[in-house]
PDB file of N, CA and C in Angstrom:
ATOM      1  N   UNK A   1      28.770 -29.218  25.514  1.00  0.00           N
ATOM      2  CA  UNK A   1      28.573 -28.490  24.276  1.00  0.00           C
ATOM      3  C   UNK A   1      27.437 -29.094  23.452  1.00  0.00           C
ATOM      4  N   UNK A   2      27.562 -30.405  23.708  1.00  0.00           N
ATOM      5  CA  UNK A   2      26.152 -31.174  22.153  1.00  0.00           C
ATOM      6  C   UNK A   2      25.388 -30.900  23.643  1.00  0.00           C
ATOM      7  N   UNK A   3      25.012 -31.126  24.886  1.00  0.00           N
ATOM      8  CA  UNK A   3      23.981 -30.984  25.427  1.00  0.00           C
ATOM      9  C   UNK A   3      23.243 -29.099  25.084  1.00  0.00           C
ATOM     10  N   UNK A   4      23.859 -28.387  24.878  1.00  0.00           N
ATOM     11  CA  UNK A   4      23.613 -27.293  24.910  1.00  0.00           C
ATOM     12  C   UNK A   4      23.344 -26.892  23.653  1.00  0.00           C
ATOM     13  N   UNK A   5      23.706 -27.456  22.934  1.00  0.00           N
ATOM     14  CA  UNK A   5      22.531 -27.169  21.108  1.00  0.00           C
ATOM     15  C   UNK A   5      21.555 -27.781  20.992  1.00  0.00           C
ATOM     16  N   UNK A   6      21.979 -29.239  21.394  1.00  0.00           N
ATOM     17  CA  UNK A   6      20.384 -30.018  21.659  1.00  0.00           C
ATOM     18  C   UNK A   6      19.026 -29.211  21.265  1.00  0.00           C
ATOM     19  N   UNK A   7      18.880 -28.225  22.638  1.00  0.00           N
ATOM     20  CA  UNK A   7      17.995 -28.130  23.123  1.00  0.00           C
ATOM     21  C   UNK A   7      17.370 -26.633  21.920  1.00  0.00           C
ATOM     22  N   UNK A   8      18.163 -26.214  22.001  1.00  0.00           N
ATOM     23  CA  UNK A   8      17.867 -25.117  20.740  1.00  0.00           C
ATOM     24  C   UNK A   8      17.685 -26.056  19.331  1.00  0.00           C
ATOM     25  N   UNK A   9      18.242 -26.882  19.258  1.00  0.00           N
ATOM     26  CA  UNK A   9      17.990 -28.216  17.432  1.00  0.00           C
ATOM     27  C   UNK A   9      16.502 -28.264  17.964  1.00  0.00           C
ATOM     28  N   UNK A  10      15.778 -28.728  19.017  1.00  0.00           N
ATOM     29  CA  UNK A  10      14.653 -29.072  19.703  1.00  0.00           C
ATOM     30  C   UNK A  10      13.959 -28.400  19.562  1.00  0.00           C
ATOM     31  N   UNK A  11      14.224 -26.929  20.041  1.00  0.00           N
ATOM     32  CA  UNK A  11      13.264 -25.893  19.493  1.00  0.00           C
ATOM     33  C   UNK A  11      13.303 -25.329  18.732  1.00  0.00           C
ATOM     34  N   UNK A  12      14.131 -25.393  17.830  1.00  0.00           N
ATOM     35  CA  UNK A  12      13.724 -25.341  15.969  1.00  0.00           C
ATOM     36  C   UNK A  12      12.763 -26.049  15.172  1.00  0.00           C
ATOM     37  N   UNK A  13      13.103 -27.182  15.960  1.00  0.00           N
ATOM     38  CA  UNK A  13      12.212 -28.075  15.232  1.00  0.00           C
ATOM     39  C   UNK A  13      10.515 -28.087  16.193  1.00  0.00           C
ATOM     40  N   UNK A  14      10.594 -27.904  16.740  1.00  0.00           N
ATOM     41  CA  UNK A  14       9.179 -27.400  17.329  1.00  0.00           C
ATOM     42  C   UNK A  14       8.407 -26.451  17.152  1.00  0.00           C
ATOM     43  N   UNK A  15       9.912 -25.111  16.694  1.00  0.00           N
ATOM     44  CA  UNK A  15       9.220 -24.216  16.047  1.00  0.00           C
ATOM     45  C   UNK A  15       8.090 -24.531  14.835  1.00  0.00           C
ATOM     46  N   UNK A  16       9.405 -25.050  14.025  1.00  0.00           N
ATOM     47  CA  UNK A  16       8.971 -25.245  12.117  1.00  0.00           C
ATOM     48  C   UNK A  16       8.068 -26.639  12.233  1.00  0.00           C
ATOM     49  N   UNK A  17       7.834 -27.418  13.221  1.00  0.00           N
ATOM     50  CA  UNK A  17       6.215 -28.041  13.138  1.00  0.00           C
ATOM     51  C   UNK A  17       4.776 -26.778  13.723  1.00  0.00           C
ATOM     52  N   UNK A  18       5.296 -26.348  14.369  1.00  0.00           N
ATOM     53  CA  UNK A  18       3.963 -25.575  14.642  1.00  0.00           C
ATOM     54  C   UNK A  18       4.065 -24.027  14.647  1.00  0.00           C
ATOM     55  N   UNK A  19       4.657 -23.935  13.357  1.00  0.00           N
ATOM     56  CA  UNK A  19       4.835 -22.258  12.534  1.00  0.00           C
ATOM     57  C   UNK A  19       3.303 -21.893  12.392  1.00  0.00           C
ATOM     58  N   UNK A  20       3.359 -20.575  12.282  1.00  0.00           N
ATOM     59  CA  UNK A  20       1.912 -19.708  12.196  1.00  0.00           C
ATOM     60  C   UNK A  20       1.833 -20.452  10.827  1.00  0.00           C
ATOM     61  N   UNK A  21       0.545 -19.903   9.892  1.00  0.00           N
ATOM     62  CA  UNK A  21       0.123 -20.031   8.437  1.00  0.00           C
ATOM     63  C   UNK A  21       0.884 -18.559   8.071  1.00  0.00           C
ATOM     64  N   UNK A  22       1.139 -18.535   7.050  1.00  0.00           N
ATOM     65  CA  UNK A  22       1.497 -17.182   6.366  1.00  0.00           C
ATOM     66  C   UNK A  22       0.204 -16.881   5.363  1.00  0.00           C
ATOM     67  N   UNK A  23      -0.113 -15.714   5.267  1.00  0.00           N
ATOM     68  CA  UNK A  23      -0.762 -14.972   5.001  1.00  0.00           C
ATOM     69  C   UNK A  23      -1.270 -15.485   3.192  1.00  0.00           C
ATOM     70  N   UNK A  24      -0.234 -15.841   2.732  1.00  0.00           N
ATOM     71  CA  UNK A  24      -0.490 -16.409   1.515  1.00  0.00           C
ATOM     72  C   UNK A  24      -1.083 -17.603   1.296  1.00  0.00           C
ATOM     73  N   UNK A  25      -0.851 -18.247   2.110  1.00  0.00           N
ATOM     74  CA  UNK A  25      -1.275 -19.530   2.496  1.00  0.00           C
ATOM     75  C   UNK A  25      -3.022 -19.525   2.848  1.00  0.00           C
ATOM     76  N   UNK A  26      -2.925 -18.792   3.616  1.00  0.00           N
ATOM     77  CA  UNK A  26      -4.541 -18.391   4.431  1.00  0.00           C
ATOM     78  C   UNK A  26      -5.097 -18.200   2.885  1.00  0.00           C
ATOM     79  N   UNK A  27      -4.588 -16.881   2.616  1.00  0.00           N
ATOM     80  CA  UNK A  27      -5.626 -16.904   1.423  1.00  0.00           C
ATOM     81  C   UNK A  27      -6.077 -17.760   0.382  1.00  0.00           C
ATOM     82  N   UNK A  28      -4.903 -18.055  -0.056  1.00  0.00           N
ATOM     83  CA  UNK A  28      -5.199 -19.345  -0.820  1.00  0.00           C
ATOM     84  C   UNK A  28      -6.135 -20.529  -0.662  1.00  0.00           C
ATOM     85  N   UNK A  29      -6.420 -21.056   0.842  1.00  0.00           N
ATOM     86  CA  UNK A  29      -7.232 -21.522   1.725  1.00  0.00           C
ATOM     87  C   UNK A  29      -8.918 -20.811   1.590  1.00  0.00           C
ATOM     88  N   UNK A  30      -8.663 -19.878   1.213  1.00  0.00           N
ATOM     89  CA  UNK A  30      -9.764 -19.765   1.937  1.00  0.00           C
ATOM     90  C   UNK A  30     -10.554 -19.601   0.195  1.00  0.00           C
ATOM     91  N   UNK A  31      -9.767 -19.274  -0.605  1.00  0.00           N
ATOM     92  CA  UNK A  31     -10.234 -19.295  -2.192  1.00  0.00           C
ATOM     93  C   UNK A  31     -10.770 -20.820  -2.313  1.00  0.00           C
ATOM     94  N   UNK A  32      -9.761 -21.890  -1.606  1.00  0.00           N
ATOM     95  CA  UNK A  32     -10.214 -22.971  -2.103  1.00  0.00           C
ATOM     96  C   UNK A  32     -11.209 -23.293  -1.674  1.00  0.00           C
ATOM     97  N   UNK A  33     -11.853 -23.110  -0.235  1.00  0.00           N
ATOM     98  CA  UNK A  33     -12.686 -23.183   0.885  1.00  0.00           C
ATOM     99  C   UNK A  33     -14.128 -22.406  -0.297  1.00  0.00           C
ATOM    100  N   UNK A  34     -14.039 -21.033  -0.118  1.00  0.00           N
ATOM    101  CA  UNK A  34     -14.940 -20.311  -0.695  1.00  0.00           C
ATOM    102  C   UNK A  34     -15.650 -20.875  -2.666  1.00  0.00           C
ATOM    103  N   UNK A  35     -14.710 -21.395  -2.814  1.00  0.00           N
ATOM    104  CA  UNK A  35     -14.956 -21.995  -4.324  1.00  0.00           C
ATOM    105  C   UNK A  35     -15.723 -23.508  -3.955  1.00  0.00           C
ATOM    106  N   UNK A  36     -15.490 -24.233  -3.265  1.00  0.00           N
ATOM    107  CA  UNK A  36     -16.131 -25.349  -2.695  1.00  0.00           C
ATOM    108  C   UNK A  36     -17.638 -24.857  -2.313  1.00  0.00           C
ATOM    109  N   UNK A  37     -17.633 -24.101  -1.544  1.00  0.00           N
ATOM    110  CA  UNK A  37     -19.075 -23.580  -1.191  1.00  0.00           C
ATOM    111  C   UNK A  37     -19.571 -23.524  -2.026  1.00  0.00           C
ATOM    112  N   UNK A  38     -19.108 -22.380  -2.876  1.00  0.00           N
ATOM    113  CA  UNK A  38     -20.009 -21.608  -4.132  1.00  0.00           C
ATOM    114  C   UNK A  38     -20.585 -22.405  -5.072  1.00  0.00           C
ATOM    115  N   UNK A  39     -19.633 -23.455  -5.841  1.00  0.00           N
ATOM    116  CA  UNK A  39     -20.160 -24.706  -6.099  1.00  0.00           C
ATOM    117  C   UNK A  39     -21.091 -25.521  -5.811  1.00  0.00           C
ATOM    118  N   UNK A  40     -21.275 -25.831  -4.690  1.00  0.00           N
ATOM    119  CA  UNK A  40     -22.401 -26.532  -4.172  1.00  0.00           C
ATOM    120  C   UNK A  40     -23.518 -25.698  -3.554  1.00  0.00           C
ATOM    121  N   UNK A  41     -23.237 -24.793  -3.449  1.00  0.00           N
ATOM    122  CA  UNK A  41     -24.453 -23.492  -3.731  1.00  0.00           C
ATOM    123  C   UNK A  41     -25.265 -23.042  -4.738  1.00  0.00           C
ATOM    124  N   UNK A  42     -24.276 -23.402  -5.798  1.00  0.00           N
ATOM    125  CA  UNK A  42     -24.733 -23.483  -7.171  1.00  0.00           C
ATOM    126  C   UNK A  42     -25.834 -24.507  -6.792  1.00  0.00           C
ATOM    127  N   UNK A  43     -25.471 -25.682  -7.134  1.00  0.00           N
ATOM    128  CA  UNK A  43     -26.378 -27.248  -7.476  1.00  0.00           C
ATOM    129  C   UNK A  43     -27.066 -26.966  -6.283  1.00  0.00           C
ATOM    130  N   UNK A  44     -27.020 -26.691  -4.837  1.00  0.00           N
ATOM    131  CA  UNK A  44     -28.414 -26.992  -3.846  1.00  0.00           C
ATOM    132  C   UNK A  44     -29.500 -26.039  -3.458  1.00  0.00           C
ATOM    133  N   UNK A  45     -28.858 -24.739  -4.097  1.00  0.00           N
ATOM    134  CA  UNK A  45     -29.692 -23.373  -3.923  1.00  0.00           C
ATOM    135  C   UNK A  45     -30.779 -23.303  -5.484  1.00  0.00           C
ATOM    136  N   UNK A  46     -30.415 -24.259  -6.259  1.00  0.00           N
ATOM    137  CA  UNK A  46     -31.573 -24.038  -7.479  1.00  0.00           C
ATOM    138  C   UNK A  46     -32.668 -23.765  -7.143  1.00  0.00           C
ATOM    139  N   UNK A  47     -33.531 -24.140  -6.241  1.00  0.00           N
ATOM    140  CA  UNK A  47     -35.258 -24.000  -6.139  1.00  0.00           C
ATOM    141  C   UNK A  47     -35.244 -22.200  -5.402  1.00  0.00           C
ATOM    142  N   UNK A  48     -34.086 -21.697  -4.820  1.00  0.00           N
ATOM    143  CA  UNK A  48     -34.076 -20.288  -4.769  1.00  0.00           C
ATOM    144  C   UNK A  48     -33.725 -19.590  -5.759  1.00  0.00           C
ATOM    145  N   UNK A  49     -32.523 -20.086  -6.565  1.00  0.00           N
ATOM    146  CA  UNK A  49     -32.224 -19.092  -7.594  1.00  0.00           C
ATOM    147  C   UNK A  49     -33.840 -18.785  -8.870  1.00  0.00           C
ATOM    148  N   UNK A  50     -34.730 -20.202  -8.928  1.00  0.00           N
ATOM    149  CA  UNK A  50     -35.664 -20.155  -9.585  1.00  0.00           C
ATOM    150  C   UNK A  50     -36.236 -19.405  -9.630  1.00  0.00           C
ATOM    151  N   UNK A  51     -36.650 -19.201  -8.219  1.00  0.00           N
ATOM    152  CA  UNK A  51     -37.748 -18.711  -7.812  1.00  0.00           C
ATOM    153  C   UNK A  51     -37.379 -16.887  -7.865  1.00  0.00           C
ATOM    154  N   UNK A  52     -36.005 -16.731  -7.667  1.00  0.00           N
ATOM    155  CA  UNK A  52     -35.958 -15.332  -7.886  1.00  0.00           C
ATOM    156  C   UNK A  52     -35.567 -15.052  -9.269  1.00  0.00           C
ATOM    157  N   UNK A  53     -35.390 -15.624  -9.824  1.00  0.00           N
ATOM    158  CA  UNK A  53     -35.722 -15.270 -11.152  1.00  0.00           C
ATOM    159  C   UNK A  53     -37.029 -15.448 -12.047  1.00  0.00           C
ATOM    160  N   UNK A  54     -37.770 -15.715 -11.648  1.00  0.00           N
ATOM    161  CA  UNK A  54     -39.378 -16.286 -11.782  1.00  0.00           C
ATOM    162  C   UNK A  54     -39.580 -14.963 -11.400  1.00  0.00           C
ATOM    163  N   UNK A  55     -39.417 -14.089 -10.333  1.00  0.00           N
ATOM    164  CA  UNK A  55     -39.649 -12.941  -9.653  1.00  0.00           C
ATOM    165  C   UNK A  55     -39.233 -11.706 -10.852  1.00  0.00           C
ATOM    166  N   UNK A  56     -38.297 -11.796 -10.840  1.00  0.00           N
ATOM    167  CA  UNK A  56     -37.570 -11.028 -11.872  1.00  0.00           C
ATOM    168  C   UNK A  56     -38.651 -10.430 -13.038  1.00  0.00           C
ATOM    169  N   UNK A  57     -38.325 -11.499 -13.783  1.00  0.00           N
ATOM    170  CA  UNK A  57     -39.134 -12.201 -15.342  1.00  0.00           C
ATOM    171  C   UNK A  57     -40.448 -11.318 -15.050  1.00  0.00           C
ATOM    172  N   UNK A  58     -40.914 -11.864 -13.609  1.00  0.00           N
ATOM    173  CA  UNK A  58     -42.437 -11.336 -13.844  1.00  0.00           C
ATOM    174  C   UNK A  58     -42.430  -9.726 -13.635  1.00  0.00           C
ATOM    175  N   UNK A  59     -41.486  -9.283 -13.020  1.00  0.00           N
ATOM    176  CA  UNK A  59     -41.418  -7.826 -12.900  1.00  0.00           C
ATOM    177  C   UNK A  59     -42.112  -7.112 -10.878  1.00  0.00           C
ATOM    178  N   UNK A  60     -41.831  -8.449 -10.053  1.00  0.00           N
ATOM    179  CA  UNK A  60     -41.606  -8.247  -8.702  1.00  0.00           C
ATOM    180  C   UNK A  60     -40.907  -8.043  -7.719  1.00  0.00           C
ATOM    181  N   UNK A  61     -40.676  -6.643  -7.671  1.00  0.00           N
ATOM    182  CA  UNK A  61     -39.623  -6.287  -7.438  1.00  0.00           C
ATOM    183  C   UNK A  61     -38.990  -6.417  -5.944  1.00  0.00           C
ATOM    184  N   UNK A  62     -40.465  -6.671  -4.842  1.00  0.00           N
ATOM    185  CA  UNK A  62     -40.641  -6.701  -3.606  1.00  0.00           C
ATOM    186  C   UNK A  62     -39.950  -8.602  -3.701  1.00  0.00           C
ATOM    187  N   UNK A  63     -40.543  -9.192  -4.632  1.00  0.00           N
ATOM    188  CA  UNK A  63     -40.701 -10.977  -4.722  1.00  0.00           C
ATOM    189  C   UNK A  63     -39.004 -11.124  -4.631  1.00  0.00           C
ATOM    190  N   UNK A  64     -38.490 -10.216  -6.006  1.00  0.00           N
ATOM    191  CA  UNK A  64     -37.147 -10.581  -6.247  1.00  0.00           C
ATOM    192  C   UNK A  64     -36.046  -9.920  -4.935  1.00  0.00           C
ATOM    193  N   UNK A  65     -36.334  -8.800  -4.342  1.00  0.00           N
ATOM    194  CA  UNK A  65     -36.030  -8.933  -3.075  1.00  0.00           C
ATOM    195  C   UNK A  65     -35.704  -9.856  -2.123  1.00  0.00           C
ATOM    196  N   UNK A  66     -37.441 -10.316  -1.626  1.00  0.00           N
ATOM    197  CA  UNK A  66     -37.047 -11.211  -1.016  1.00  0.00           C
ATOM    198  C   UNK A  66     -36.233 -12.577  -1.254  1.00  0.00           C
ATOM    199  N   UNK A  67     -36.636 -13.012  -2.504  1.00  0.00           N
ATOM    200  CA  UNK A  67     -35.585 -13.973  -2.960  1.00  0.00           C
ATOM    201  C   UNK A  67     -34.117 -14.079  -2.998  1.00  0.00           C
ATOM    202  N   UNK A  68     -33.776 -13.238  -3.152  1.00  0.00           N
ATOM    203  CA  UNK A  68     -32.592 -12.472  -3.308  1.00  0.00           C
ATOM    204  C   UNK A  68     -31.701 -12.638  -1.833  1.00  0.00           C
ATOM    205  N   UNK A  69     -32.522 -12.047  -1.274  1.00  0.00           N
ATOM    206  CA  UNK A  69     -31.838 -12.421   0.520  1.00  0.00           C
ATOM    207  C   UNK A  69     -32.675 -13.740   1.104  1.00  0.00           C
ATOM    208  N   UNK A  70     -33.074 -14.487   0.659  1.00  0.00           N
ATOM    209  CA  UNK A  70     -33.133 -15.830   1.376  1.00  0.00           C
ATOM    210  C   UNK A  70     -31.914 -16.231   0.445  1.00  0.00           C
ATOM    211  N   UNK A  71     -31.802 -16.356  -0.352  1.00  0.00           N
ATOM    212  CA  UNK A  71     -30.754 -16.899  -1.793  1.00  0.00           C
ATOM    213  C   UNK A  71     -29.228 -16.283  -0.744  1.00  0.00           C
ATOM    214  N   UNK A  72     -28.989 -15.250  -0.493  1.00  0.00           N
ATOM    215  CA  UNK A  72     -27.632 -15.002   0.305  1.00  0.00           C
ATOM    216  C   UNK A  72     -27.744 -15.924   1.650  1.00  0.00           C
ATOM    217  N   UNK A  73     -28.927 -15.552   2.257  1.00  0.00           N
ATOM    218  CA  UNK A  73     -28.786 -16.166   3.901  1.00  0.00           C
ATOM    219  C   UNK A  73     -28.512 -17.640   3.692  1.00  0.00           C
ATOM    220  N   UNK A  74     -29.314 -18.459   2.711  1.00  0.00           N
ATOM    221  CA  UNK A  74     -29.118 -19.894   2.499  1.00  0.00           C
ATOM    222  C   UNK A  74     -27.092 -19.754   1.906  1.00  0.00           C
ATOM    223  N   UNK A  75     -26.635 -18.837   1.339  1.00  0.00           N
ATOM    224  CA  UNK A  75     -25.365 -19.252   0.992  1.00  0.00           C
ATOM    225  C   UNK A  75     -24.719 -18.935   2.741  1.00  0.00           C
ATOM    226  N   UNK A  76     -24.703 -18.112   3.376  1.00  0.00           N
ATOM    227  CA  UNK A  76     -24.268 -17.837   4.295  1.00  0.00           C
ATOM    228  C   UNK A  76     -24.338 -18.829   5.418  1.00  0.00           C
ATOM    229  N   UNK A  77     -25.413 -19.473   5.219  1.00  0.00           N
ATOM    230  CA  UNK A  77     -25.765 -20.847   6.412  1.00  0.00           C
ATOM    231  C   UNK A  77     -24.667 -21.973   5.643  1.00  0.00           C
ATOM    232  N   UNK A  78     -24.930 -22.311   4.303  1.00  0.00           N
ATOM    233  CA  UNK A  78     -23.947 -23.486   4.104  1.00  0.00           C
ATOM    234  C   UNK A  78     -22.576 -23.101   3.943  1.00  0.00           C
ATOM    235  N   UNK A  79     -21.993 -21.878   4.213  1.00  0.00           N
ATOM    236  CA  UNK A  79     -20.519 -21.653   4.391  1.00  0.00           C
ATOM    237  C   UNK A  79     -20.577 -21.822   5.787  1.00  0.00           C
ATOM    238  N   UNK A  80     -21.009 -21.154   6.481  1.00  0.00           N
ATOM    239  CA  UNK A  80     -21.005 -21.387   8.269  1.00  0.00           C
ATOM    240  C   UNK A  80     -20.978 -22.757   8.540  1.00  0.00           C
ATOM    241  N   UNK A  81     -22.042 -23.707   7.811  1.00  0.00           N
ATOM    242  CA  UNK A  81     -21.788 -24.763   8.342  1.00  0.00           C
ATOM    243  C   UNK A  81     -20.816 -26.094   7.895  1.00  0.00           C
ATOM    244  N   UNK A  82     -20.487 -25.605   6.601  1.00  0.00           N
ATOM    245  CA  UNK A  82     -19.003 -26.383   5.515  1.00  0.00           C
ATOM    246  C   UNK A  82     -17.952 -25.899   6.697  1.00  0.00           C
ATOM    247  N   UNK A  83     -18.282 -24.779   7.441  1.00  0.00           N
ATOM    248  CA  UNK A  83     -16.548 -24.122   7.948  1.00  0.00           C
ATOM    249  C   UNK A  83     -16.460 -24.938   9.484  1.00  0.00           C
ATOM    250  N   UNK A  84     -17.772 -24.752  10.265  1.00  0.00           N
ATOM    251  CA  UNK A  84     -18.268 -25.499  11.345  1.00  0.00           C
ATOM    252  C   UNK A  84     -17.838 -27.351  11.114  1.00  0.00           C
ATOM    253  N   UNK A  85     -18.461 -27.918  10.499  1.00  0.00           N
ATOM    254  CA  UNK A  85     -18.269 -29.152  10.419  1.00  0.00           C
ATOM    255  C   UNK A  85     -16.609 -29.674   9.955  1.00  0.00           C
ATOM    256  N   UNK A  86     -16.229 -29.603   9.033  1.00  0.00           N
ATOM    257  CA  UNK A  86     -14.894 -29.127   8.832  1.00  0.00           C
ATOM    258  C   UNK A  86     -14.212 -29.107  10.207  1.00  0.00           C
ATOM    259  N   UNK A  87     -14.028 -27.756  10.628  1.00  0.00           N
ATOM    260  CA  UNK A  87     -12.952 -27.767  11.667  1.00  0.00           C
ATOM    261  C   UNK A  87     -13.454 -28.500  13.290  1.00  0.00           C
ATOM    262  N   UNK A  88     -14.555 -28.771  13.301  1.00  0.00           N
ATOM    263  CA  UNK A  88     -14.760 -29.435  14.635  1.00  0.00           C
ATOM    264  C   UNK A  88     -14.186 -30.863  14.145  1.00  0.00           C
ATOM    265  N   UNK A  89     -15.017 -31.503  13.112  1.00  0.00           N
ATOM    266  CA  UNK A  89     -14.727 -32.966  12.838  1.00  0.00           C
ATOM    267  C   UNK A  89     -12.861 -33.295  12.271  1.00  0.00           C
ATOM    268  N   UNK A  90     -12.293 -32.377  11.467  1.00  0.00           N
ATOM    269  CA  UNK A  90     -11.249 -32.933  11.165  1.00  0.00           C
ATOM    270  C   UNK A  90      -9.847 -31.833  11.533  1.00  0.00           C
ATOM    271  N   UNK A  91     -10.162 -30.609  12.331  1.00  0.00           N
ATOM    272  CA  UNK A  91      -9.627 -29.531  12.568  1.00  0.00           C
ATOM    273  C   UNK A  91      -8.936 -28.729  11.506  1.00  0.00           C
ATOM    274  N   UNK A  92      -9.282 -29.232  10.171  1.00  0.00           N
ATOM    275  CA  UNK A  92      -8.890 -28.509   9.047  1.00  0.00           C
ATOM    276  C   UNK A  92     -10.376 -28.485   7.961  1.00  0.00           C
ATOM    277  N   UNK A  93      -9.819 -27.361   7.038  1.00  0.00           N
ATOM    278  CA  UNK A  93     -10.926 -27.597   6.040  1.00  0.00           C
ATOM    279  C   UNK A  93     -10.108 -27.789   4.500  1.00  0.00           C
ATOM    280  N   UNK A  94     -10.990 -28.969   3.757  1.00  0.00           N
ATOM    281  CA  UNK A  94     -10.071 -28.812   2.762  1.00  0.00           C
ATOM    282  C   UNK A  94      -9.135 -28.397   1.760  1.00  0.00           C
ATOM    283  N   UNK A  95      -9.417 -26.306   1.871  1.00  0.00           N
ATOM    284  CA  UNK A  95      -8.699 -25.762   1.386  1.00  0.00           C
ATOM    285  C   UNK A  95      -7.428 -25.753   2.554  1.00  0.00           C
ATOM    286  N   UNK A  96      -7.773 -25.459   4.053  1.00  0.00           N
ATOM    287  CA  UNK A  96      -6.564 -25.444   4.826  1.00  0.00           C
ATOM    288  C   UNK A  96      -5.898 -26.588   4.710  1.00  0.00           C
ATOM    289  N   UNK A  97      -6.466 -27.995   4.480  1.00  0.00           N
ATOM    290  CA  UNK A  97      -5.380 -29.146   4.383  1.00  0.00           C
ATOM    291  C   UNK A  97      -4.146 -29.236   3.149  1.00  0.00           C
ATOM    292  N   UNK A  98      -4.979 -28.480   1.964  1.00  0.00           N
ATOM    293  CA  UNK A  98      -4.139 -28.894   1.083  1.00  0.00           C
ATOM    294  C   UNK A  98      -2.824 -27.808   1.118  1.00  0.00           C
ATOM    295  N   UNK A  99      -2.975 -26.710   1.751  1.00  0.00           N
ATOM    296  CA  UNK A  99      -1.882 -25.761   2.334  1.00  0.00           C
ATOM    297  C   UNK A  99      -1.591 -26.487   4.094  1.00  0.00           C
ATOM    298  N   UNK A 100      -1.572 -27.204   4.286  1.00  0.00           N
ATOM    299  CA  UNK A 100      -0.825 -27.978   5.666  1.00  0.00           C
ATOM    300  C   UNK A 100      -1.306 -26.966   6.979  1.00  0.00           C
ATOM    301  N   UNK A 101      -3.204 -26.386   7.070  1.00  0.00           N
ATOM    302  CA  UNK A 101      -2.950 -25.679   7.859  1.00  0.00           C
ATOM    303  C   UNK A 101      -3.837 -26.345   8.887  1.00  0.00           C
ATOM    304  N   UNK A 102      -3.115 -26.429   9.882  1.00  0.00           N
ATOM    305  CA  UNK A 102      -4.361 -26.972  11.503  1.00  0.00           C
ATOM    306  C   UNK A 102      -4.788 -25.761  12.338  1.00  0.00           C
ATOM    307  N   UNK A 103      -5.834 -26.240  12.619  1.00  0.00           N
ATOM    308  CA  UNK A 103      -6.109 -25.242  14.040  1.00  0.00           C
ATOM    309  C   UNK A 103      -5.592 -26.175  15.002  1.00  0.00           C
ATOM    310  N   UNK A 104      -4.935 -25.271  15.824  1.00  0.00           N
ATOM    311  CA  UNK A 104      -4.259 -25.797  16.772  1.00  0.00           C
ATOM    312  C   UNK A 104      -4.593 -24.697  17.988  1.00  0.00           C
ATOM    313  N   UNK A 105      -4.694 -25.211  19.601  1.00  0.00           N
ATOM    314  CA  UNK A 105      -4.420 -24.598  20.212  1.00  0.00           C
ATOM    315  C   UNK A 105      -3.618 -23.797  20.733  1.00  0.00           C
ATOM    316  N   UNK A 106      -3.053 -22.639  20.678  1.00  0.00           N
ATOM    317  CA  UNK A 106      -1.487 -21.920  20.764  1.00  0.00           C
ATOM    318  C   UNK A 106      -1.140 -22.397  21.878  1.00  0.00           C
ATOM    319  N   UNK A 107      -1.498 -22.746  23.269  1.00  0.00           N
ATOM    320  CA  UNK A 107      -0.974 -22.753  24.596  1.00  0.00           C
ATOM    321  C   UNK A 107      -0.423 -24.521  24.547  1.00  0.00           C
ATOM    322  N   UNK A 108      -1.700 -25.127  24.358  1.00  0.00           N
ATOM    323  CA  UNK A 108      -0.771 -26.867  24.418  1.00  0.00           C
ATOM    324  C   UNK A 108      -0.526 -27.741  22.938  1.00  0.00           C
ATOM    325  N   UNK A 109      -0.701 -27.069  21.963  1.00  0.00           N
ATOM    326  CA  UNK A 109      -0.462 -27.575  20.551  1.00  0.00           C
ATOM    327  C   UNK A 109      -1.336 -28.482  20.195  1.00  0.00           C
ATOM    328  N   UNK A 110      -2.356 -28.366  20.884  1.00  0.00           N
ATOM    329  CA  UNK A 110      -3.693 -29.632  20.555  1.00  0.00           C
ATOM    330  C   UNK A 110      -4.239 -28.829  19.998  1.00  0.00           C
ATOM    331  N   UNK A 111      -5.467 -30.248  19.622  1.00  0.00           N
ATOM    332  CA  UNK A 111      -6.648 -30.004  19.176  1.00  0.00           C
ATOM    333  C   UNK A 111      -7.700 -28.679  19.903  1.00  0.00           C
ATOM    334  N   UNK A 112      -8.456 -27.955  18.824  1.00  0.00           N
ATOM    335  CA  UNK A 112      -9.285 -27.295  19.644  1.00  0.00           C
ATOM    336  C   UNK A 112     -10.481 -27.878  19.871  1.00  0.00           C
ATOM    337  N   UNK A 113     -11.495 -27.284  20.975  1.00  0.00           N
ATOM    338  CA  UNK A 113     -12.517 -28.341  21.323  1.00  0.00           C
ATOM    339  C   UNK A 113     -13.005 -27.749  20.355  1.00  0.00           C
ATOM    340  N   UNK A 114     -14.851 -28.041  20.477  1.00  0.00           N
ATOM    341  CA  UNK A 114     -15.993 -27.259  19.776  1.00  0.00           C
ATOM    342  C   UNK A 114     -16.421 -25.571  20.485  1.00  0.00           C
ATOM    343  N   UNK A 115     -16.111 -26.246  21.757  1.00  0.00           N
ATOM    344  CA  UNK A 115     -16.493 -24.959  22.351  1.00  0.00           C
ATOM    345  C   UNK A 115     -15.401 -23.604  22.682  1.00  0.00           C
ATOM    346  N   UNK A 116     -14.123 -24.309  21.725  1.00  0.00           N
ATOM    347  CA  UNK A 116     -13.551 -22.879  21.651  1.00  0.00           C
ATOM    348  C   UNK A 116     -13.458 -22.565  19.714  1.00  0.00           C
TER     349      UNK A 116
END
């Protein structure tokens, strides 16, 4: 009889260590994740935001264009690579840590490589 709950106590508890994220969780994650970026997008994107507003001011509309989308692509490269570095080096990112979330492999409960 105790051999035969055992094994179900076992996989409860295997379950509730390596439960999905819930949906609330994710998001929350990813607010914290996305607010981290934006922040430091702020302070390292200045010599673009300048410059498209320099564009602006002067009334270039082609200038402020282009500024405009180097100013996104540069935010889009340092989220790709905050999200990249992050989960290769520590398999979480600091909004997923502070909600307890890992990437984990579903099949052996490890780590994922880089190349998946």
């Amino acid at each position: 009889m105790v051999i035969d709950n055992f094994s179900k106590i076992n996989e409860s508890i295997v379950a509730a260590r390596y439960r999905l994220a819930f949906v609330y969780d994710r998001m929350a994650a990813f607010v914290l994740d996305f607010t981290v970026v934006f922040f430091s997008h702020s302070f390292l994107g200045f010599y673009f935001k300048r410059q498209q507003n320099i564009a602006m001011i002067e009334g270039f509309q082609t200038a402020f264009i282009f500024w405009l989308a180097v100013n996104f692509i540069f935010f889009l490269l340092l989220y790709f690579t905050y999200h990249y570095v992050s989960l290769a080096k520590f398999a979480t990112t600091p909004g997923k840590y502070v909600f307890r979330i890992l990437l984990k492999n579903i099949w052996g409960y490890d780590q994922i490589s880089r190349a998946q």
